[in-house]
N, C-alpha and C. Protein backbone atom coordinates (compact mmCIF):
# COMPACT_ATOMS: atom_id res chain seq x y z
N UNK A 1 148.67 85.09 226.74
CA UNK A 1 147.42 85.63 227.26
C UNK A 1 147.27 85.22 228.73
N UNK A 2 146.53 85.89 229.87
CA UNK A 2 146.92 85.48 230.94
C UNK A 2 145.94 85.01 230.96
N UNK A 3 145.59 83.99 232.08
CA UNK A 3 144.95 82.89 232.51
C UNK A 3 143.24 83.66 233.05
N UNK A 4 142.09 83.34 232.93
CA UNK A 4 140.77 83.93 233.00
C UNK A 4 140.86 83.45 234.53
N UNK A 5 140.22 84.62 235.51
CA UNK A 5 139.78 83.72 236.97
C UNK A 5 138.71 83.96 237.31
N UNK A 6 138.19 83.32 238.27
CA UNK A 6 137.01 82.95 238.33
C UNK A 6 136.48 84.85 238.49
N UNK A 7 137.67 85.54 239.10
CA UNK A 7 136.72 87.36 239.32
C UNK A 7 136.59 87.66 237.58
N UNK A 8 137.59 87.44 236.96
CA UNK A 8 136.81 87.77 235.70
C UNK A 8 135.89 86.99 234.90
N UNK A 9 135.62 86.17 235.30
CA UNK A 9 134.42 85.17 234.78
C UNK A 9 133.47 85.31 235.13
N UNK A 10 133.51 86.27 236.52
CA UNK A 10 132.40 86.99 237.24
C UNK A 10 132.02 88.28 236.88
N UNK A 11 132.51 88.75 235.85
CA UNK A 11 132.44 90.00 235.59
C UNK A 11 133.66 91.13 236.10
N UNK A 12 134.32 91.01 237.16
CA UNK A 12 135.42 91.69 237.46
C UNK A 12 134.54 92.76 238.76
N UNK A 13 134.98 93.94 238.78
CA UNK A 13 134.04 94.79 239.81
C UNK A 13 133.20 94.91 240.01
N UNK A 14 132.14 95.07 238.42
CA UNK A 14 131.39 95.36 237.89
C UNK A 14 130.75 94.33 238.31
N UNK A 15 130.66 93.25 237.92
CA UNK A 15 129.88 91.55 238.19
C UNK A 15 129.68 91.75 239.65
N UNK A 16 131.05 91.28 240.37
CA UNK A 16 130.94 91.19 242.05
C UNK A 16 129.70 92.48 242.54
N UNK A 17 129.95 93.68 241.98
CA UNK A 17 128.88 94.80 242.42
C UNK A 17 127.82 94.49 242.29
N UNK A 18 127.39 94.14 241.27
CA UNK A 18 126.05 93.89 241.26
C UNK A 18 125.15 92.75 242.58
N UNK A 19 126.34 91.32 241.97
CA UNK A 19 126.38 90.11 242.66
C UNK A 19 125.88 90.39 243.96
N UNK A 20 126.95 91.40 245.14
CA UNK A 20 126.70 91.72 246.13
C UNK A 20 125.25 92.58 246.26
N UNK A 21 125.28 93.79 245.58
CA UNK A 21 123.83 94.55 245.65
C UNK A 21 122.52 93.58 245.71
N UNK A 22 122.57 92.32 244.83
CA UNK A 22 122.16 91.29 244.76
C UNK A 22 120.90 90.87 245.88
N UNK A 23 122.70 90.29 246.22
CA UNK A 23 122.57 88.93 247.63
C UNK A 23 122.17 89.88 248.73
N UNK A 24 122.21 91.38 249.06
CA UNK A 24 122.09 91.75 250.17
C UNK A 24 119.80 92.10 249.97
N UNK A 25 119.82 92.85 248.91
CA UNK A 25 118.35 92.61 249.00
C UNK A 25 117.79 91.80 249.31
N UNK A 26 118.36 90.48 248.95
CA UNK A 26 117.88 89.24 249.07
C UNK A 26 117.72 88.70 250.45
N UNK A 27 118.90 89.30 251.38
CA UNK A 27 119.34 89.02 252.48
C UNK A 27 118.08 89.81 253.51
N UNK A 28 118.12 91.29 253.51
CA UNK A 28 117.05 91.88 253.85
C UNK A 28 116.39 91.85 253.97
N UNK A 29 115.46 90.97 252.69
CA UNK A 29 114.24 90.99 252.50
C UNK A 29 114.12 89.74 252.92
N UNK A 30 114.50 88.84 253.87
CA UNK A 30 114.42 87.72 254.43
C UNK A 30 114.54 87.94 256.00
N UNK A 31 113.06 87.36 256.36
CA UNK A 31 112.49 87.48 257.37
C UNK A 31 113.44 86.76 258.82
N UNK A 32 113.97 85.89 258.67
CA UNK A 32 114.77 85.17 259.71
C UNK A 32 116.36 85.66 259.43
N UNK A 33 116.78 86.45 258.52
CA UNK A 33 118.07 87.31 258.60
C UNK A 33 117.73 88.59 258.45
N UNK A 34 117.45 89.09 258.34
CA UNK A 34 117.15 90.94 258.32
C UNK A 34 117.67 91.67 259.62
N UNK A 35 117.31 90.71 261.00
CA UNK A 35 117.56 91.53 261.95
C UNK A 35 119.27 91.33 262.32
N UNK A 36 119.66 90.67 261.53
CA UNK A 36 120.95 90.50 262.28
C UNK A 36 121.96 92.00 261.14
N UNK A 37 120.88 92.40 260.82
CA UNK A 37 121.73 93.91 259.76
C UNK A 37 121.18 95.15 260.25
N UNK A 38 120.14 95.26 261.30
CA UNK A 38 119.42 96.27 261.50
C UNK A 38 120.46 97.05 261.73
N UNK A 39 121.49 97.31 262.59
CA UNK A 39 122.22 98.46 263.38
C UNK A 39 123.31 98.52 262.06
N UNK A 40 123.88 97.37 261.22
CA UNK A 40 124.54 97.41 260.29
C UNK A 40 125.31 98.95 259.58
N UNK A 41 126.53 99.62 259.26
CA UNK A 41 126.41 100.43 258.28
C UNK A 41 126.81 99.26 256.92
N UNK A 42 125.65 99.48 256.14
CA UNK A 42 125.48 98.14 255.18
C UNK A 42 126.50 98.51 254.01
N UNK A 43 126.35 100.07 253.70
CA UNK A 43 127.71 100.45 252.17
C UNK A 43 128.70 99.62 252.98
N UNK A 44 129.01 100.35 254.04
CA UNK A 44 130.86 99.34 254.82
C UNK A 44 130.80 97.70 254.35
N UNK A 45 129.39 96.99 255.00
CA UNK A 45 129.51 95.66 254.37
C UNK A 45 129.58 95.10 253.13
N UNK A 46 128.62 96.05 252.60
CA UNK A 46 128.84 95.75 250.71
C UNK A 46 130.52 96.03 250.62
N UNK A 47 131.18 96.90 251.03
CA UNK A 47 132.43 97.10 250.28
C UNK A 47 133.52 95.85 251.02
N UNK A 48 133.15 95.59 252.45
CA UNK A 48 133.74 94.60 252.69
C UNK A 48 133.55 92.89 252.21
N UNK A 49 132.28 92.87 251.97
CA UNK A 49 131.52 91.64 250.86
C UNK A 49 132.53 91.83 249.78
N UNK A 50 131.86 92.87 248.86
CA UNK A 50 133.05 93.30 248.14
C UNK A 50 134.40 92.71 247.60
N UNK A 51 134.97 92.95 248.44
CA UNK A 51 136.76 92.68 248.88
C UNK A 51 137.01 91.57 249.17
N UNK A 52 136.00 91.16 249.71
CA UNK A 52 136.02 89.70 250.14
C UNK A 52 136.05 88.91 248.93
N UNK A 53 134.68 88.74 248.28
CA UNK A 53 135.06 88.05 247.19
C UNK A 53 135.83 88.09 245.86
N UNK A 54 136.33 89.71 246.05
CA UNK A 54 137.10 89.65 244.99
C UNK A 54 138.65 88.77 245.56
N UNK A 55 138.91 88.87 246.24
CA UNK A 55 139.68 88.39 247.11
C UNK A 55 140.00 86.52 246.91
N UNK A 56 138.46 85.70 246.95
CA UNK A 56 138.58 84.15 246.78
C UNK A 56 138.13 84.19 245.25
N UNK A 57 137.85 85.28 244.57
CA UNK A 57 138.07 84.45 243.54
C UNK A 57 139.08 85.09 242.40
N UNK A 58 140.42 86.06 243.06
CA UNK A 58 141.62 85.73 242.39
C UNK A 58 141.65 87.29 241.65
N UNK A 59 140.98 88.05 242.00
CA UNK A 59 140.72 89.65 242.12
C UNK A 59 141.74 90.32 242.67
N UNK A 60 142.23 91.35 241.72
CA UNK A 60 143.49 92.48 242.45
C UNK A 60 143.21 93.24 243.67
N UNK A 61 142.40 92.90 244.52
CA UNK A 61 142.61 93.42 245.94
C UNK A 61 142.34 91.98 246.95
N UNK A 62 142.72 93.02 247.99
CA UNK A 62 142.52 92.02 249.12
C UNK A 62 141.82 91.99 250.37
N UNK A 63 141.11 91.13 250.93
CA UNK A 63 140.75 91.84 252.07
C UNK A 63 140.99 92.01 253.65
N UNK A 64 140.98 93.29 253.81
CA UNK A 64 141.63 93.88 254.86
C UNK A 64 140.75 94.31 255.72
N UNK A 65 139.19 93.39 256.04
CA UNK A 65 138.22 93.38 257.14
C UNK A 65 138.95 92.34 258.27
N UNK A 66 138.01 92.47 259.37
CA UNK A 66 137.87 91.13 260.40
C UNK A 66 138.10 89.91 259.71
N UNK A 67 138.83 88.72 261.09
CA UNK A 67 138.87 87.70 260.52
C UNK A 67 137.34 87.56 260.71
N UNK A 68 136.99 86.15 259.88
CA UNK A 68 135.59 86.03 260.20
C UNK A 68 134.72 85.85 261.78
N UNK A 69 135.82 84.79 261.83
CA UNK A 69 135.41 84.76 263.65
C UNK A 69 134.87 86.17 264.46
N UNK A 70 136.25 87.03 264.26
CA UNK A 70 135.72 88.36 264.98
C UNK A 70 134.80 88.98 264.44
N UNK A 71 134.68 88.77 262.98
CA UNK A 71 133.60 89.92 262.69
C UNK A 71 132.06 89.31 262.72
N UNK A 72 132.19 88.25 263.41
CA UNK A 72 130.68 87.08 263.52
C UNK A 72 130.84 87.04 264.86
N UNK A 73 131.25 87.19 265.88
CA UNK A 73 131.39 86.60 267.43
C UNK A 73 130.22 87.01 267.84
N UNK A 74 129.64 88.39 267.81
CA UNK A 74 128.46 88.70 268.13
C UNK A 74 127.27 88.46 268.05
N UNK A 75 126.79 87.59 267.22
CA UNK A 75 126.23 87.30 266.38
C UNK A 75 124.67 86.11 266.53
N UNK A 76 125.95 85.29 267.32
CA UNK A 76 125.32 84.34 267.44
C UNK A 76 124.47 83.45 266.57
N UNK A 77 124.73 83.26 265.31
CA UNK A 77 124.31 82.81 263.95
C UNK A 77 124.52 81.23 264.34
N UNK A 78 123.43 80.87 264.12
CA UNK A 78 122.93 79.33 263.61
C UNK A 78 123.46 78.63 262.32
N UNK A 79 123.31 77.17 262.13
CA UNK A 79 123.92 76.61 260.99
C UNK A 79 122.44 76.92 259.75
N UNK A 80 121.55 77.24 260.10
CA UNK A 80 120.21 77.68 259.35
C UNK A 80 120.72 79.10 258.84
N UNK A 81 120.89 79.82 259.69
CA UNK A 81 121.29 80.91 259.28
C UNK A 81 122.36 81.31 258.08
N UNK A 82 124.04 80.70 258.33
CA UNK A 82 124.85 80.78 257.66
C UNK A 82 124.02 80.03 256.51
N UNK A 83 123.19 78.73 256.38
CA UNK A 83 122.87 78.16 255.29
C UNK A 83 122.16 79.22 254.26
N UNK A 84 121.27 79.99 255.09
CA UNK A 84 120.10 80.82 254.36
C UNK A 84 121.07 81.88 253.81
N UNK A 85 122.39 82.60 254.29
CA UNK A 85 122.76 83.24 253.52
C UNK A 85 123.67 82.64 252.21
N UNK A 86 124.02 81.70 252.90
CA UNK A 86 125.10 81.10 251.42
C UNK A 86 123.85 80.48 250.39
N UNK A 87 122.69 80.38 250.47
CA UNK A 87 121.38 80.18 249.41
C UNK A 87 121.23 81.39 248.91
N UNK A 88 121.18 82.34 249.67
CA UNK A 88 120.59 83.96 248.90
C UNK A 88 121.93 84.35 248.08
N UNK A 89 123.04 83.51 248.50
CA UNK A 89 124.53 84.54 247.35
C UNK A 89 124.45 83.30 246.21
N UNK A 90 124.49 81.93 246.35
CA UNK A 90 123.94 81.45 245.68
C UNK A 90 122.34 81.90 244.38
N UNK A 91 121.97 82.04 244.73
CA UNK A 91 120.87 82.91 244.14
C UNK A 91 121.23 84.07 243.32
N UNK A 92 122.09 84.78 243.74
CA UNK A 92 122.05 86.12 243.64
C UNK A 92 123.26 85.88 242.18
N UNK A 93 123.92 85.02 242.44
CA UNK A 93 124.99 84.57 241.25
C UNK A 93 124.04 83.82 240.17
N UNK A 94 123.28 82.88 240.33
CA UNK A 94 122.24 82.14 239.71
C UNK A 94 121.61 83.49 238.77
N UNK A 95 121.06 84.44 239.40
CA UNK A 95 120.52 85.75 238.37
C UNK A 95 121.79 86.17 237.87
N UNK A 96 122.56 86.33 238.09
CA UNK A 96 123.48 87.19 237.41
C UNK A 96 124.11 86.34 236.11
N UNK A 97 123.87 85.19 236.41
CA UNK A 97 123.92 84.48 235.07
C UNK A 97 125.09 83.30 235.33
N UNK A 98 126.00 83.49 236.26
CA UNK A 98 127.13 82.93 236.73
C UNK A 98 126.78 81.55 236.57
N UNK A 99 127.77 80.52 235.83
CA UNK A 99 127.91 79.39 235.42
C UNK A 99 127.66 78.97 236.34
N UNK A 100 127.12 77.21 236.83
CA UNK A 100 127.43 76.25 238.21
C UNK A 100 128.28 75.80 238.73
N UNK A 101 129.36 75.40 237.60
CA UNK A 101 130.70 75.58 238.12
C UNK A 101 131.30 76.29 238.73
N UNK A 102 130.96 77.68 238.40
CA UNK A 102 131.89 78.93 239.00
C UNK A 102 130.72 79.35 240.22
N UNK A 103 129.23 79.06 240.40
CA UNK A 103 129.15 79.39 241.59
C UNK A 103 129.40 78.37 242.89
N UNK A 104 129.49 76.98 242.12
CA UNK A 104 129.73 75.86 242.93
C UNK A 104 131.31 76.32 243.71
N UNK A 105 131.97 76.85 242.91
CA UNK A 105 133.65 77.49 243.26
C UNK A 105 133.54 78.40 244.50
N UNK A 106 132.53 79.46 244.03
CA UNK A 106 132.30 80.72 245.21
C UNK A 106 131.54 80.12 246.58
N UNK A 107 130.58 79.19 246.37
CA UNK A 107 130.18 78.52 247.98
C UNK A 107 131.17 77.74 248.40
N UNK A 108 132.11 76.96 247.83
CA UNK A 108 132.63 76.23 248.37
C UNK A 108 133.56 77.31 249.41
N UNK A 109 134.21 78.70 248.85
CA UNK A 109 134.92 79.39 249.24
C UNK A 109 134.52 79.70 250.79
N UNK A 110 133.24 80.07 250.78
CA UNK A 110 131.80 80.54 251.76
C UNK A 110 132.02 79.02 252.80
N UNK A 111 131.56 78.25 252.32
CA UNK A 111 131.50 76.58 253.04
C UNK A 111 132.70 76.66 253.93
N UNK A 112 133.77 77.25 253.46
CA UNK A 112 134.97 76.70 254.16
C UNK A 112 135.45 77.87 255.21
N UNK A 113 134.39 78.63 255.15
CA UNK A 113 134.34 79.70 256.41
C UNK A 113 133.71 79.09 257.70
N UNK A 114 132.71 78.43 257.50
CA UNK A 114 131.32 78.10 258.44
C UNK A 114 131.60 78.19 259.76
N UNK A 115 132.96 77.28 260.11
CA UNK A 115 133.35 77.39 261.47
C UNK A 115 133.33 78.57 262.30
N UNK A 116 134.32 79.34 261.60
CA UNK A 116 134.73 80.51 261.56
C UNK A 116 133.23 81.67 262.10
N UNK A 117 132.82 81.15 260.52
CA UNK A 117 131.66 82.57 260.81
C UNK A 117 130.86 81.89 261.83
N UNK A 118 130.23 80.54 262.59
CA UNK A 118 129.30 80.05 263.85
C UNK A 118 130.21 80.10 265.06
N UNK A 119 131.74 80.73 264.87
CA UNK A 119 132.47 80.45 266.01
C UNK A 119 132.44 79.20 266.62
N UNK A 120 133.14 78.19 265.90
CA UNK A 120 133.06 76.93 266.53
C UNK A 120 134.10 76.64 266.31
């Protein structure tokens, strides 16, 4: 039998879809990140969110966006900022039912971007 990973423990497409549909309401509807999505085309980001995490947590695709750096350079995002979003995907896994273990797995994935995504 092959080995369970954390994308199918997540539900597989299906899970991550939601997960993402999720975290981005969540994201939106938050007053100190909203504007950094205004000009956004947001389907492109959901599908690159998407890919992304199917991606760290062991999912048959891969992703083939920006490194993070480039696709954050503009940005100018704060350590408040990156925090408030890795709380809302946090969250957004928390509803979806996702164990603590396995979302403790998916921030850490997120955590080990930070540089990257504050360009530092």
């Amino acid at each position: 039998m092959a080995e369970d990973t954390l994308y199918d423990r997540l539900g597989g497409d299906e899970g991550l879809e939601a997960v993402v549909d999720d975290f981005y309401e969540r994201v939106l509807a938050d007053d100190d990140l909203r504007e950094y999505f205004e000009d956004t085309d947001m389907e492109a980001l959901r599908d690159h969110q998407r890919a992304f995490l199917t991606m760290v947590t062991g999912g048959p695709t891969t992703y083939d966006g920006d490194d993070m750096r480039a696709a954050h350079a503009h940005l100018d995002l704060s350590v408040a900022d990156f925090e408030g979003v890795a709380g809302h995907l946090g969250d957004a896994l928390r509803a979806a039912g996702v164990s603590e273990a396995d979302r403790e797995a998916v921030l850490s994935a997120v955590a080990d971007l930070e540089a990257d995504v504050l360009n530092r």
